[in-house]
N, C-alpha and C. Protein backbone atom coordinates (compact mmCIF):
# COMPACT_ATOMS: atom_id res chain seq x y z
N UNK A 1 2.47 -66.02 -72.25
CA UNK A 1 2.40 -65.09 -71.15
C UNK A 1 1.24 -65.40 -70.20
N UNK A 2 0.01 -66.02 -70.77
CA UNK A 2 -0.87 -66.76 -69.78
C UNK A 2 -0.15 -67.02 -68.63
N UNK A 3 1.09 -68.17 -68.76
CA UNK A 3 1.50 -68.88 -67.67
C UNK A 3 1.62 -67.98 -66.59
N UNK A 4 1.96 -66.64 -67.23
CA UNK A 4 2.99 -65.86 -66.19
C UNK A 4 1.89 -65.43 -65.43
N UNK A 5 0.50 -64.82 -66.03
CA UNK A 5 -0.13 -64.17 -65.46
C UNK A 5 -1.04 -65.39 -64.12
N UNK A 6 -0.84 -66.90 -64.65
CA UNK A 6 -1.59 -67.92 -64.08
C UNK A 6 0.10 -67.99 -62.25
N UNK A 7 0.73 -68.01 -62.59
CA UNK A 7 1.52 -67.94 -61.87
C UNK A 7 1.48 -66.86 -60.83
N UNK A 8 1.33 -65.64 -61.06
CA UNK A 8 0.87 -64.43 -60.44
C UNK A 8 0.14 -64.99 -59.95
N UNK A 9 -1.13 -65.46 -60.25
CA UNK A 9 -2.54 -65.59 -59.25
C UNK A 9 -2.35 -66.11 -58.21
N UNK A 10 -1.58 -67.61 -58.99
CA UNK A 10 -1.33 -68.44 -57.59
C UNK A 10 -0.09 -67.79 -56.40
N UNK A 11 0.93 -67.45 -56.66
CA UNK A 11 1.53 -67.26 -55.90
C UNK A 11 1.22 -65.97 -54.77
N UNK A 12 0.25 -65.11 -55.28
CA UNK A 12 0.29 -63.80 -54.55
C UNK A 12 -1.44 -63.74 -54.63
N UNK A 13 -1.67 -63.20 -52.83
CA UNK A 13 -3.40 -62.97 -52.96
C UNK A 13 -3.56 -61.50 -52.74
N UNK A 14 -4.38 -61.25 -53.24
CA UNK A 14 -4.54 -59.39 -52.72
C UNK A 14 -5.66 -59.52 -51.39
N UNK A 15 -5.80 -60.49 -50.54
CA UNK A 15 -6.22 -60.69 -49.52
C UNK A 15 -5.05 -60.81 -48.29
N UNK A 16 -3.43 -61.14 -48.82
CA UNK A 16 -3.19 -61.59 -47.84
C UNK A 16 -2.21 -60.15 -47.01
N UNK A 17 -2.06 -60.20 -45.74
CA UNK A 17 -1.89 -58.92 -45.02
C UNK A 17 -0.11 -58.77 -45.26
N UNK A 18 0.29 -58.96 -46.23
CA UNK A 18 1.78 -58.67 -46.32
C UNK A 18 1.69 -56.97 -46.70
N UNK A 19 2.48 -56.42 -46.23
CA UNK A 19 3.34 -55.00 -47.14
C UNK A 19 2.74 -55.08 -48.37
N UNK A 20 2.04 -54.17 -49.07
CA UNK A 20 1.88 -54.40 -50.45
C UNK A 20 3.08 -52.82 -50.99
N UNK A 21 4.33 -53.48 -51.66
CA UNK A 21 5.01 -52.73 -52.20
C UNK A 21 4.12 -51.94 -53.49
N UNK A 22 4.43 -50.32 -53.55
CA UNK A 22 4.42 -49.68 -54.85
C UNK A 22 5.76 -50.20 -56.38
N UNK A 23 5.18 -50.52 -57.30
CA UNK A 23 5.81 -50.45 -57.66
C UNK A 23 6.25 -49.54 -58.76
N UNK A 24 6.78 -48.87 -59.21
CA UNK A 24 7.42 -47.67 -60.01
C UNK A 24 7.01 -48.39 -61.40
N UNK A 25 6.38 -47.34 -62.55
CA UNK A 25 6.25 -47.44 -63.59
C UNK A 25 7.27 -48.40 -64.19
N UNK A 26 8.45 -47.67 -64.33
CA UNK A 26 10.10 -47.98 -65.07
C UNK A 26 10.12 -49.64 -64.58
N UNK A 27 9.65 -50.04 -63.73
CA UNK A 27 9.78 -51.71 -62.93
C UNK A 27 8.88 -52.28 -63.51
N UNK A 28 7.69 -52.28 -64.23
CA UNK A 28 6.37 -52.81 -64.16
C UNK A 28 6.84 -54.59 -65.37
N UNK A 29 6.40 -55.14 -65.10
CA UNK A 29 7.15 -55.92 -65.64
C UNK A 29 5.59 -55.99 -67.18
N UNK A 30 6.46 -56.38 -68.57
CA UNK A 30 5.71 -56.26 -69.55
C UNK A 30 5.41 -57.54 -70.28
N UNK A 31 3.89 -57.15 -70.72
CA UNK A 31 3.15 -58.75 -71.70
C UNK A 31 3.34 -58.91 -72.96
N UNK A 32 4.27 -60.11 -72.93
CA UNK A 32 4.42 -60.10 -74.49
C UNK A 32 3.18 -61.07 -75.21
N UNK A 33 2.21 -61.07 -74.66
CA UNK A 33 1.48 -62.25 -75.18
C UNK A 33 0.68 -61.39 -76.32
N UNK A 34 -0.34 -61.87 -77.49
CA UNK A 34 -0.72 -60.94 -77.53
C UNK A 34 -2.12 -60.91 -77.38
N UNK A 35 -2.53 -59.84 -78.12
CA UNK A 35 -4.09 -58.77 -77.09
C UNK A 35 -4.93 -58.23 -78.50
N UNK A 36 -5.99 -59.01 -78.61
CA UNK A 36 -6.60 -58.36 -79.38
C UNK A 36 -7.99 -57.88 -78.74
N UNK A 37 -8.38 -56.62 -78.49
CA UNK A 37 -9.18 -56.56 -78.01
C UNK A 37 -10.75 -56.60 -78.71
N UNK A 38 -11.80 -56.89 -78.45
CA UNK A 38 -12.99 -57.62 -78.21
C UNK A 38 -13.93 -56.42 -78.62
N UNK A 39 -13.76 -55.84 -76.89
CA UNK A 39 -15.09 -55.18 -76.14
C UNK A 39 -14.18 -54.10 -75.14
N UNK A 40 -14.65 -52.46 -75.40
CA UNK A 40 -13.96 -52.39 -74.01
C UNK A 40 -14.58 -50.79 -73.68
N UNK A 41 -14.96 -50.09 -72.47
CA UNK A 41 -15.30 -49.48 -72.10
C UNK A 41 -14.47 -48.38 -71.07
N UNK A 42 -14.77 -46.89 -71.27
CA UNK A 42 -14.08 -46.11 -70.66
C UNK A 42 -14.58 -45.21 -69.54
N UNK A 43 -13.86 -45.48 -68.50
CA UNK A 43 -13.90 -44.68 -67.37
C UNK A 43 -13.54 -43.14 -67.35
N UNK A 44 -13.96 -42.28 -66.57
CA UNK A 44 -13.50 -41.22 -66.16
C UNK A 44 -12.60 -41.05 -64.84
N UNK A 45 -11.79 -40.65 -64.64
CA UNK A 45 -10.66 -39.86 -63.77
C UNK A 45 -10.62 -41.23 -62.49
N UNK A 46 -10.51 -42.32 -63.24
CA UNK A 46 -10.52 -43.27 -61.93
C UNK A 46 -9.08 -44.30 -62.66
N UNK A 47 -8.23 -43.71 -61.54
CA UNK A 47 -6.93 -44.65 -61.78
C UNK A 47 -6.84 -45.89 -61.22
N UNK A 48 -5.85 -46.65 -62.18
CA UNK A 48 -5.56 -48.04 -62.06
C UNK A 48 -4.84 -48.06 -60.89
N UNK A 49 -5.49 -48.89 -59.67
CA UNK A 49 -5.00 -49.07 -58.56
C UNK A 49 -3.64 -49.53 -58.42
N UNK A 50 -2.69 -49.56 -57.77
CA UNK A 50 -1.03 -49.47 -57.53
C UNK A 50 -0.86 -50.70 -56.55
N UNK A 51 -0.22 -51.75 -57.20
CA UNK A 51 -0.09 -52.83 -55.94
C UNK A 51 0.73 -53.92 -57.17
N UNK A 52 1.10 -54.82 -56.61
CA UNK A 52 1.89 -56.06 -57.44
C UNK A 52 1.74 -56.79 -57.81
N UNK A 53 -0.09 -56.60 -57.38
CA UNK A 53 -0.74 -58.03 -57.84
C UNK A 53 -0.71 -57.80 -59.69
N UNK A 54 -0.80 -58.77 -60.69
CA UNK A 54 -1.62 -59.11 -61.72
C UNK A 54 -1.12 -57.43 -62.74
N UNK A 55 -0.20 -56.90 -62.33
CA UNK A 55 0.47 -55.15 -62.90
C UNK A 55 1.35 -55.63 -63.67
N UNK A 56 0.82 -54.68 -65.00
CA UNK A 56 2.51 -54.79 -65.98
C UNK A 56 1.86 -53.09 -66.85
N UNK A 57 2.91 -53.06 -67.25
CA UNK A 57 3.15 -51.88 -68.34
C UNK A 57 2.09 -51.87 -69.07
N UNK A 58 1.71 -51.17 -69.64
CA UNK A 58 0.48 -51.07 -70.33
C UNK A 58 0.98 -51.43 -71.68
N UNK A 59 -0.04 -52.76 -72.58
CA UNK A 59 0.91 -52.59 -74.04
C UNK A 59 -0.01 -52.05 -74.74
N UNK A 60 1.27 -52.05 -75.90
CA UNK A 60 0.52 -50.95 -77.08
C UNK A 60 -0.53 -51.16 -77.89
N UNK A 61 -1.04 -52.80 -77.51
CA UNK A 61 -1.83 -53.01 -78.14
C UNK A 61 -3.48 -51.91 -77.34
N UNK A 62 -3.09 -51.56 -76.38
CA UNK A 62 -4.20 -50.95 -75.65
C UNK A 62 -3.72 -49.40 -75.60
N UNK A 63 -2.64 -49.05 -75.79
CA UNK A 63 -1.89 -47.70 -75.68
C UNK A 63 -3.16 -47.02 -76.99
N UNK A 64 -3.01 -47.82 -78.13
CA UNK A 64 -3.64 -47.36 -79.28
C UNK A 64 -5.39 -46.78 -78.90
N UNK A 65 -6.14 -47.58 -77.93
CA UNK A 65 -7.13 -46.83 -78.11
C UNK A 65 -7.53 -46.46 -76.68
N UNK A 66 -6.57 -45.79 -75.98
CA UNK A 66 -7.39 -45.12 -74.45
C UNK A 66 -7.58 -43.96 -74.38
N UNK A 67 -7.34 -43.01 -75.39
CA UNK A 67 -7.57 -41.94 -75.56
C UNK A 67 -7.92 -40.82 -74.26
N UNK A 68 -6.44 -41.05 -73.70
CA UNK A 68 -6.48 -40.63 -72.36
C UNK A 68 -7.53 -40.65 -71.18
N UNK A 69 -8.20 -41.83 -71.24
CA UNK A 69 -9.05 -42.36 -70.35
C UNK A 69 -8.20 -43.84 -69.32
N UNK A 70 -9.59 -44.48 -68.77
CA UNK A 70 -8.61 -45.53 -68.16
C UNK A 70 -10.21 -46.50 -68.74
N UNK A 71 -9.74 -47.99 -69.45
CA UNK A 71 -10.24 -48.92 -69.79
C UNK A 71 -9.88 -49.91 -69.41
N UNK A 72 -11.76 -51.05 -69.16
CA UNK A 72 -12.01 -51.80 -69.28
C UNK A 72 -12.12 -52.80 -70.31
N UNK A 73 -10.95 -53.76 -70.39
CA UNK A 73 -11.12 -54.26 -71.77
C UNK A 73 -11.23 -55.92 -71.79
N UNK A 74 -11.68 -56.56 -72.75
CA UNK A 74 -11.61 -57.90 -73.22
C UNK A 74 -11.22 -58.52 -74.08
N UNK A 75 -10.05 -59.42 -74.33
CA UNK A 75 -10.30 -60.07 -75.47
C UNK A 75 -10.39 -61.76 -75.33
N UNK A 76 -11.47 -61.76 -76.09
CA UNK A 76 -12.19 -63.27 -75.78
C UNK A 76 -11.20 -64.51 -76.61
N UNK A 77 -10.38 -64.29 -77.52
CA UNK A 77 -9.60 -64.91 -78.09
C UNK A 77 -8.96 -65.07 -77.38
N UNK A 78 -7.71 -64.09 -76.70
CA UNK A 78 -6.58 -64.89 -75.78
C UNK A 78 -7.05 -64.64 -74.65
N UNK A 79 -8.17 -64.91 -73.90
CA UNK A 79 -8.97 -64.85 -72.88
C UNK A 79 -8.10 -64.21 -71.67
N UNK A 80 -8.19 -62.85 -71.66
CA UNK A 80 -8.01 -61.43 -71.27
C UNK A 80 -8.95 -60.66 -71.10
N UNK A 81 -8.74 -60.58 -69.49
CA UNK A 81 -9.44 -59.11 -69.01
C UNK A 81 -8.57 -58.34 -68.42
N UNK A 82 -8.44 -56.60 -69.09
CA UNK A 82 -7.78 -55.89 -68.40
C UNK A 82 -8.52 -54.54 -67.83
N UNK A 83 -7.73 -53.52 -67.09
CA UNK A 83 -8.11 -52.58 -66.80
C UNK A 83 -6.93 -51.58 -66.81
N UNK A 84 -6.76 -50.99 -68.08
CA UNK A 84 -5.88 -49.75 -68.30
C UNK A 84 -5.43 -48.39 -68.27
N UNK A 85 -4.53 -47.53 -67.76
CA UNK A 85 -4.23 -46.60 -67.96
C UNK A 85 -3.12 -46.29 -68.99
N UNK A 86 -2.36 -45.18 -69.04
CA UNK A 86 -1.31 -45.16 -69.53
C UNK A 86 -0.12 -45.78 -69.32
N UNK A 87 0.23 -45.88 -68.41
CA UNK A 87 1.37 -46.02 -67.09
C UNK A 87 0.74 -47.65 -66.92
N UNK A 88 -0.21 -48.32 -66.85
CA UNK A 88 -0.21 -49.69 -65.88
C UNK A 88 -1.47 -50.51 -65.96
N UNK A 89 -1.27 -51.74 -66.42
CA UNK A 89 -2.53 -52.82 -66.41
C UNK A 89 -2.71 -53.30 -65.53
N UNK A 90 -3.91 -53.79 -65.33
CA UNK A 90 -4.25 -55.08 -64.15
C UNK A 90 -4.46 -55.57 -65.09
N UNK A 91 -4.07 -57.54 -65.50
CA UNK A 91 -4.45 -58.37 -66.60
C UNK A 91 -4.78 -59.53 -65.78
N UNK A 92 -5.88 -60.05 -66.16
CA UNK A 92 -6.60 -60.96 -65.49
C UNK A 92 -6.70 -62.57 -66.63
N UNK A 93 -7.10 -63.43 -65.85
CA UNK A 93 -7.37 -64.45 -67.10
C UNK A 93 -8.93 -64.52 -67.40
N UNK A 94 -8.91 -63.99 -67.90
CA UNK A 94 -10.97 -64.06 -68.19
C UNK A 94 -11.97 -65.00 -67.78
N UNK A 95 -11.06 -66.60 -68.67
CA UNK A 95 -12.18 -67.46 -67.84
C UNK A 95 -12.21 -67.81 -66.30
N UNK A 96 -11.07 -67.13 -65.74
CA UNK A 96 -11.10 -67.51 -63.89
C UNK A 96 -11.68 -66.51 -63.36
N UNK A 97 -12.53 -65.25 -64.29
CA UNK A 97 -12.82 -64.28 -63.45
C UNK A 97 -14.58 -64.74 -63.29
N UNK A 98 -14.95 -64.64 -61.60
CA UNK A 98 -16.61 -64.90 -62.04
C UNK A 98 -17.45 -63.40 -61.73
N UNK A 99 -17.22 -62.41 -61.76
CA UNK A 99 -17.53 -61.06 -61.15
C UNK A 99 -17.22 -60.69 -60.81
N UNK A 100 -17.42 -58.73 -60.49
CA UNK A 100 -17.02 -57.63 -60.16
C UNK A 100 -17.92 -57.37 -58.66
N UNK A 101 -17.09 -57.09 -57.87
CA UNK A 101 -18.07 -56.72 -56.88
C UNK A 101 -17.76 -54.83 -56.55
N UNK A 102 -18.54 -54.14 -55.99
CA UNK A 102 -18.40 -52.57 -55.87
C UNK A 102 -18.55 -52.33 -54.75
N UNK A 103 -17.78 -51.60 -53.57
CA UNK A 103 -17.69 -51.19 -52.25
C UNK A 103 -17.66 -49.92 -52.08
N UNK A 104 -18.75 -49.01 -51.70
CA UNK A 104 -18.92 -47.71 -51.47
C UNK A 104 -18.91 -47.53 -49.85
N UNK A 105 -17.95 -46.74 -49.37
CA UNK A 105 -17.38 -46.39 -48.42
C UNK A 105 -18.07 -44.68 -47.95
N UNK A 106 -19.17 -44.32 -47.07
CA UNK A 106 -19.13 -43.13 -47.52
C UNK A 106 -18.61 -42.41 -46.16
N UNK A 107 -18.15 -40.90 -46.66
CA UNK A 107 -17.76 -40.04 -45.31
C UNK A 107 -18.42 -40.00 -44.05
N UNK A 108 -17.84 -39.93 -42.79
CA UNK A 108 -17.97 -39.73 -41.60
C UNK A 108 -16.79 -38.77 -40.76
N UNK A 109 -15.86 -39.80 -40.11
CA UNK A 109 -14.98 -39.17 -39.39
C UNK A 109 -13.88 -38.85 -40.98
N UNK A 110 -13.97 -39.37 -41.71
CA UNK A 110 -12.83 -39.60 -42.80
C UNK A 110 -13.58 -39.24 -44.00
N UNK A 111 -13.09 -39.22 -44.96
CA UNK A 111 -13.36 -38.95 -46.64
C UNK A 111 -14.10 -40.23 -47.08
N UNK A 112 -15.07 -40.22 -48.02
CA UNK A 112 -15.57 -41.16 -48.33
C UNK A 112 -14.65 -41.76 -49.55
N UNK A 113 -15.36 -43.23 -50.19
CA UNK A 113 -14.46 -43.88 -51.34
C UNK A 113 -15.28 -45.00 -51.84
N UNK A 114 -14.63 -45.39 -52.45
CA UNK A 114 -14.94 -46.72 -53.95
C UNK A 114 -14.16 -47.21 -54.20
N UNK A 115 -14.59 -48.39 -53.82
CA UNK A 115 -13.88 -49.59 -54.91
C UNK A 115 -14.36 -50.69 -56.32
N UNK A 116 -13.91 -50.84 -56.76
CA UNK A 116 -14.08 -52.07 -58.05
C UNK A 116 -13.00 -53.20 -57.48
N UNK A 117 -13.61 -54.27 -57.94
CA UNK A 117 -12.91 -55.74 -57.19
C UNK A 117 -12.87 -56.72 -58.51
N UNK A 118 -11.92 -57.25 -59.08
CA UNK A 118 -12.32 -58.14 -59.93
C UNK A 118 -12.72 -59.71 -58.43
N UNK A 119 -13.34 -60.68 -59.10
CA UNK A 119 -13.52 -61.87 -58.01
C UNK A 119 -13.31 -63.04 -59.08
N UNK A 120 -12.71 -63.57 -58.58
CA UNK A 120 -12.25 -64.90 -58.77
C UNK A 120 -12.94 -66.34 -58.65
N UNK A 121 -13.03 -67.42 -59.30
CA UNK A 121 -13.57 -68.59 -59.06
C UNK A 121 -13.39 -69.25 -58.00
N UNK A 122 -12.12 -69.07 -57.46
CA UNK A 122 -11.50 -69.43 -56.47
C UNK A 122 -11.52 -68.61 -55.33
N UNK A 123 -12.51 -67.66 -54.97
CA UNK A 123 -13.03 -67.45 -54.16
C UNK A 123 -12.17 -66.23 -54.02
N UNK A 124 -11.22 -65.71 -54.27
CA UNK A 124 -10.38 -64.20 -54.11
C UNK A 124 -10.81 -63.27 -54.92
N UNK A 125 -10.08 -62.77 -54.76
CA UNK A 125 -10.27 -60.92 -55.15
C UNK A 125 -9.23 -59.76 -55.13
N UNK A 126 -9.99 -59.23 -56.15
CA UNK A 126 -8.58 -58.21 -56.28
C UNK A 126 -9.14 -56.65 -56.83
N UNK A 127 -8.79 -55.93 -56.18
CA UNK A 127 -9.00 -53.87 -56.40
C UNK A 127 -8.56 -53.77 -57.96
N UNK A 128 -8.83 -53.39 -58.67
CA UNK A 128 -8.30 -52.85 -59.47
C UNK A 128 -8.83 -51.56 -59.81
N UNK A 129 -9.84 -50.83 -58.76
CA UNK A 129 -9.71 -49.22 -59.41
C UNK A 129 -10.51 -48.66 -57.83
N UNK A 130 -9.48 -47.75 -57.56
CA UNK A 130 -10.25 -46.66 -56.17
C UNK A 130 -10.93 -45.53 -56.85
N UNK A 131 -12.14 -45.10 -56.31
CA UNK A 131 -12.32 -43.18 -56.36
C UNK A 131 -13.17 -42.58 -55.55
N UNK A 132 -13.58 -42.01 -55.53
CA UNK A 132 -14.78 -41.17 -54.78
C UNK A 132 -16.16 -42.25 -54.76
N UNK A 133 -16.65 -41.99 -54.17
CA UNK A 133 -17.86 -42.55 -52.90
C UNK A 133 -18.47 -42.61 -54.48
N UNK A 134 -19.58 -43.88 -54.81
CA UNK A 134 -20.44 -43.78 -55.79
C UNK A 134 -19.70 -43.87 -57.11
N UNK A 135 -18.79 -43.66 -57.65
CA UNK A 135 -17.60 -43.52 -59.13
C UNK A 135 -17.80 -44.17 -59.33
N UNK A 136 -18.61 -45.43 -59.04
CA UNK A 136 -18.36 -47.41 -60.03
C UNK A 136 -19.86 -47.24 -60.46
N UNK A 137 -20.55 -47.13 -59.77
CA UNK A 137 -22.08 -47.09 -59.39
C UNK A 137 -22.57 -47.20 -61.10
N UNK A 138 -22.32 -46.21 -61.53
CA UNK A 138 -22.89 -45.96 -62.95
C UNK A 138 -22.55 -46.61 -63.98
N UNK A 139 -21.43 -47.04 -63.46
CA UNK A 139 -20.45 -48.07 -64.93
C UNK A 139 -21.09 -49.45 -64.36
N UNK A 140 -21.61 -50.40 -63.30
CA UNK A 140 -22.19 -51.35 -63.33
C UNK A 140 -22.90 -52.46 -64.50
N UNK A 141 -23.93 -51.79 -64.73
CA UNK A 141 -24.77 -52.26 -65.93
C UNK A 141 -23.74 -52.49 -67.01
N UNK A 142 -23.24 -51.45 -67.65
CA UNK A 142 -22.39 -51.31 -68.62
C UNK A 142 -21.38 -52.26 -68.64
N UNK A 143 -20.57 -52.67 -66.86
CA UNK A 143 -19.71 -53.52 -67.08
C UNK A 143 -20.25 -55.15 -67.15
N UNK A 144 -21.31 -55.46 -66.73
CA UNK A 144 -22.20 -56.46 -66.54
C UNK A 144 -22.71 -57.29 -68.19
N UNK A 145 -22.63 -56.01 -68.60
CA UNK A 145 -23.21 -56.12 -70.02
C UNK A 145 -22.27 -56.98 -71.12
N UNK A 146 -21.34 -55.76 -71.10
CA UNK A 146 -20.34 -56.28 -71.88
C UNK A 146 -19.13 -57.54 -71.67
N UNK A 147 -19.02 -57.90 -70.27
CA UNK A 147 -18.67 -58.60 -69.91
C UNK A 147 -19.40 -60.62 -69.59
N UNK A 148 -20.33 -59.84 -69.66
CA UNK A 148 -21.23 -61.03 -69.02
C UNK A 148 -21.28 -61.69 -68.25
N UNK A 149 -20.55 -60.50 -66.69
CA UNK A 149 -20.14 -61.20 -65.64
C UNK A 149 -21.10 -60.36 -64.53
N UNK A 150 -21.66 -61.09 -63.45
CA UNK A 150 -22.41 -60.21 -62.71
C UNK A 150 -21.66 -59.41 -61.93
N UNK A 151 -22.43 -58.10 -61.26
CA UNK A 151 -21.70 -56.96 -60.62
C UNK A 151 -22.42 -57.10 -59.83
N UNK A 152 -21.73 -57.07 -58.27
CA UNK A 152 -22.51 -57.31 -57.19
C UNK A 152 -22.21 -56.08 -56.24
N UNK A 153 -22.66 -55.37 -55.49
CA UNK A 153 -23.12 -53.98 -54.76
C UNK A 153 -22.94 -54.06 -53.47
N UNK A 154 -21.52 -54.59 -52.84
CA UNK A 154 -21.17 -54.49 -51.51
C UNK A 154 -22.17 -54.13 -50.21
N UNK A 155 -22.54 -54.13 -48.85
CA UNK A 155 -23.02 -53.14 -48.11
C UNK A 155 -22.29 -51.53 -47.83
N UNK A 156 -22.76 -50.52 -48.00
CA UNK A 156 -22.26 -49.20 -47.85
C UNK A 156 -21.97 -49.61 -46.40
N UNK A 157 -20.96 -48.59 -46.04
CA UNK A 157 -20.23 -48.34 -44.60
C UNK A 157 -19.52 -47.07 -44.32
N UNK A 158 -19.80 -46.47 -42.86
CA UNK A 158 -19.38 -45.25 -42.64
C UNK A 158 -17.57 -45.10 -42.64
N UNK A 159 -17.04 -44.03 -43.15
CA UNK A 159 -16.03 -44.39 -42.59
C UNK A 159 -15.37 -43.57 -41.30
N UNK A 160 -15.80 -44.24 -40.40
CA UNK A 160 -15.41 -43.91 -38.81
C UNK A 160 -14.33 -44.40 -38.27
């Protein structure tokens, strides 16, 4: 299932300005590879972002411990990084990931926001979690830690 997920990368950028279709739970296409997880850490009320990049069904190997949260997980054996809810993964290949970067957006004319970015060796990037202005801020260290990937702190910007 590597291949599939190495195939994803290449063929589709979450940079490039196409339509990004929703896709419906019931569609999500599923990993049969398997997943032992490592290391993995839990978020509060911050959902797995909705887009086509690097998305499949959530498996059960991660169903078993999210305990209705949404996780950050690793497993260093079949070199996997994900980010889970109930409903939907982002699955990454671990060793192509080189850091997380965090984009705090705060209110002006509009609502403020947050992002989490996985970043790539290859110079891309990809959302894998929106929420409120500041929501990543605190999980930083934590994800830095356990990951052993640096987290880098966007410039803040109004949103006007």
């Amino acid at each position: 299932m590597k291949s599939l997920i190495k195939i994803i990368t290449t063929l589709f950028s979450p940079k490039e300005k196409k339509k990004q279709e929703k896709i419906p739970e019931e569609n999500l296409p599923v990993y049969n590879g398997k997943i032992e997880v490592d290391k993995y850490m839990e978020f509060k009320y911050i959902v797995v972002e909705k887009s086509p990049y690097f998305q499949f069904k959530t498996p059960d190997e991660i169903l078993k411990i999210l305990n209705n949260r949404n996780l950050l997980w690793i497993d260093v054996k079949n070199d996997l990084l994900g980010y889970s809810n109930e409903q939907r993964s982002k699955l990454f290949i671990l060793s192509e990931v080189k850091g997380f970067e965090i984009q705090n957006m705060l209110p002006a004319k509009g609502g403020g926001g947050s992002w989490i970015l996985v970043c790539f060796a290859n110079g891309k990037s990809c959302e894998i979690a929106e929420a409120g202005e500041y929501s990543f801020d605190e999980y930083a260290d934590e994800i830095s830690k356990m990951t052993n990937l640096p987290v880098t702190f966007l410039p803040e910007y109004y949103n006007c």
